[in-house]
C-alpha atoms as a PDB file:
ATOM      1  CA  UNK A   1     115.243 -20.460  30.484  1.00  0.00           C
ATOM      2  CA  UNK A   2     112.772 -22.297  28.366  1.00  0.00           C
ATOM      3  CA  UNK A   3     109.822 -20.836  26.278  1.00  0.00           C
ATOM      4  CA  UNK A   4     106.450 -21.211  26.108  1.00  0.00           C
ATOM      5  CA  UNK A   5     104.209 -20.710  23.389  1.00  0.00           C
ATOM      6  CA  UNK A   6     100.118 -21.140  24.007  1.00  0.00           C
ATOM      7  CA  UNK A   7      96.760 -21.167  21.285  1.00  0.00           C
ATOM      8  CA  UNK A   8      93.679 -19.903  21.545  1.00  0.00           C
ATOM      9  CA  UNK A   9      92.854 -21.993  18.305  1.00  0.00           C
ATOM     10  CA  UNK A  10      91.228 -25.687  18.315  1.00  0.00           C
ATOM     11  CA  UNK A  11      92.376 -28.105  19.107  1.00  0.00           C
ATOM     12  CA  UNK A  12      95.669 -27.522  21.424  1.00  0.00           C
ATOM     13  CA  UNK A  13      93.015 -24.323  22.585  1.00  0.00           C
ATOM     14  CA  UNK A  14      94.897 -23.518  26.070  1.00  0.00           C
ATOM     15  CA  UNK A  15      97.613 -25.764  25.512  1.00  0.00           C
ATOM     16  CA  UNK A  16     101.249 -24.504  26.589  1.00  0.00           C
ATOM     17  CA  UNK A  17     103.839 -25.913  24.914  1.00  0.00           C
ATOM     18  CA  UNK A  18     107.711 -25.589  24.522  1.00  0.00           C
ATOM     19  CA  UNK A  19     109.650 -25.110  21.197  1.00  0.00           C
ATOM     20  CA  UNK A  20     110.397 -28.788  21.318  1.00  0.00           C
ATOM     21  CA  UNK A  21     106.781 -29.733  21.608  1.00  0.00           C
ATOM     22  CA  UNK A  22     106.125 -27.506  19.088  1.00  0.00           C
ATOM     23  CA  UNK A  23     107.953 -29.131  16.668  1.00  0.00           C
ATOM     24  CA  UNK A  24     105.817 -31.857  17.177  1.00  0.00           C
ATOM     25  CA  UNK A  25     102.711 -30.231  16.287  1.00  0.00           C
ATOM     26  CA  UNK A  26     104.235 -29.400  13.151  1.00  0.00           C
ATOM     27  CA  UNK A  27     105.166 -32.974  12.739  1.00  0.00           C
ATOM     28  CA  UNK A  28     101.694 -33.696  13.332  1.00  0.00           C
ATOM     29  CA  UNK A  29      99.008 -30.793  12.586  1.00  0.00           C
ATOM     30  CA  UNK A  30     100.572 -28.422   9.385  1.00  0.00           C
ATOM     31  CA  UNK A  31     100.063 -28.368   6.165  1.00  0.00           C
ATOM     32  CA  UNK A  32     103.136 -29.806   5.065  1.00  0.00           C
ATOM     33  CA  UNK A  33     102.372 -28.137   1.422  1.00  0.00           C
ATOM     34  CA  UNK A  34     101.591 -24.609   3.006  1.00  0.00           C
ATOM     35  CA  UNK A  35     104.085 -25.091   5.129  1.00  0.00           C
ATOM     36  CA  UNK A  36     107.482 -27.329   3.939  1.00  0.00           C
ATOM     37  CA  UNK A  37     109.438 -26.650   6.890  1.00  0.00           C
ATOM     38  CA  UNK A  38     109.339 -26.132  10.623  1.00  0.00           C
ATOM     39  CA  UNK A  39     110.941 -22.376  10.613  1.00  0.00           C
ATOM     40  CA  UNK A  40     108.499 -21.296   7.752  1.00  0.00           C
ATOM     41  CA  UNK A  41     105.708 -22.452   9.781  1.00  0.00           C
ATOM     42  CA  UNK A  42     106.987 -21.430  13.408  1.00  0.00           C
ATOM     43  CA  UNK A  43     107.264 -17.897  12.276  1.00  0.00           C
ATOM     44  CA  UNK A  44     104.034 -17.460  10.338  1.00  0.00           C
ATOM     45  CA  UNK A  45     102.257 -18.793  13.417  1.00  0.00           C
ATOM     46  CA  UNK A  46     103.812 -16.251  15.923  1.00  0.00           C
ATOM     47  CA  UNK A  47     103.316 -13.657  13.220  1.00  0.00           C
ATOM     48  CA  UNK A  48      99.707 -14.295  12.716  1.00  0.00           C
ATOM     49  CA  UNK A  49      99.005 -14.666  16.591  1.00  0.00           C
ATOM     50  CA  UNK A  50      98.088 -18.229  16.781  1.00  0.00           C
ATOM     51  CA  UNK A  51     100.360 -18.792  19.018  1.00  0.00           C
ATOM     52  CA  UNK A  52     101.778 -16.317  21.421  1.00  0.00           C
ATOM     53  CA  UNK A  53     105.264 -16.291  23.486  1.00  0.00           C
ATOM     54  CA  UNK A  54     103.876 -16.843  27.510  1.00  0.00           C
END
């Protein structure tokens, strides 16, 4: 079973997106000096509620 993990936050507001994609918008979106790797980031967005597990 895949998950899902959607924002409320601009811009990817509504957005659905799986753990794959999600590395992506780490690729793309973080603060790479904040946030030096994937894992760091991934948990401190669940954490924080950004994104939630759907």
């Amino acid at each position: 079973m895949t998950n899902f993990y959607i924002t409320y936050e601009e811009p990817l507001k509504g957005k659905c997106f799986t753990e794959k994609q999600m590395k992506e918008v780490y690729r793309d979106l973080a603060d790479k000096n904040e946030y030096p790797t994937f894992d760091i980031w991934f948990s401190d967005m669940l954490k924080s509620g950004v994104y939630l597990n759907g």
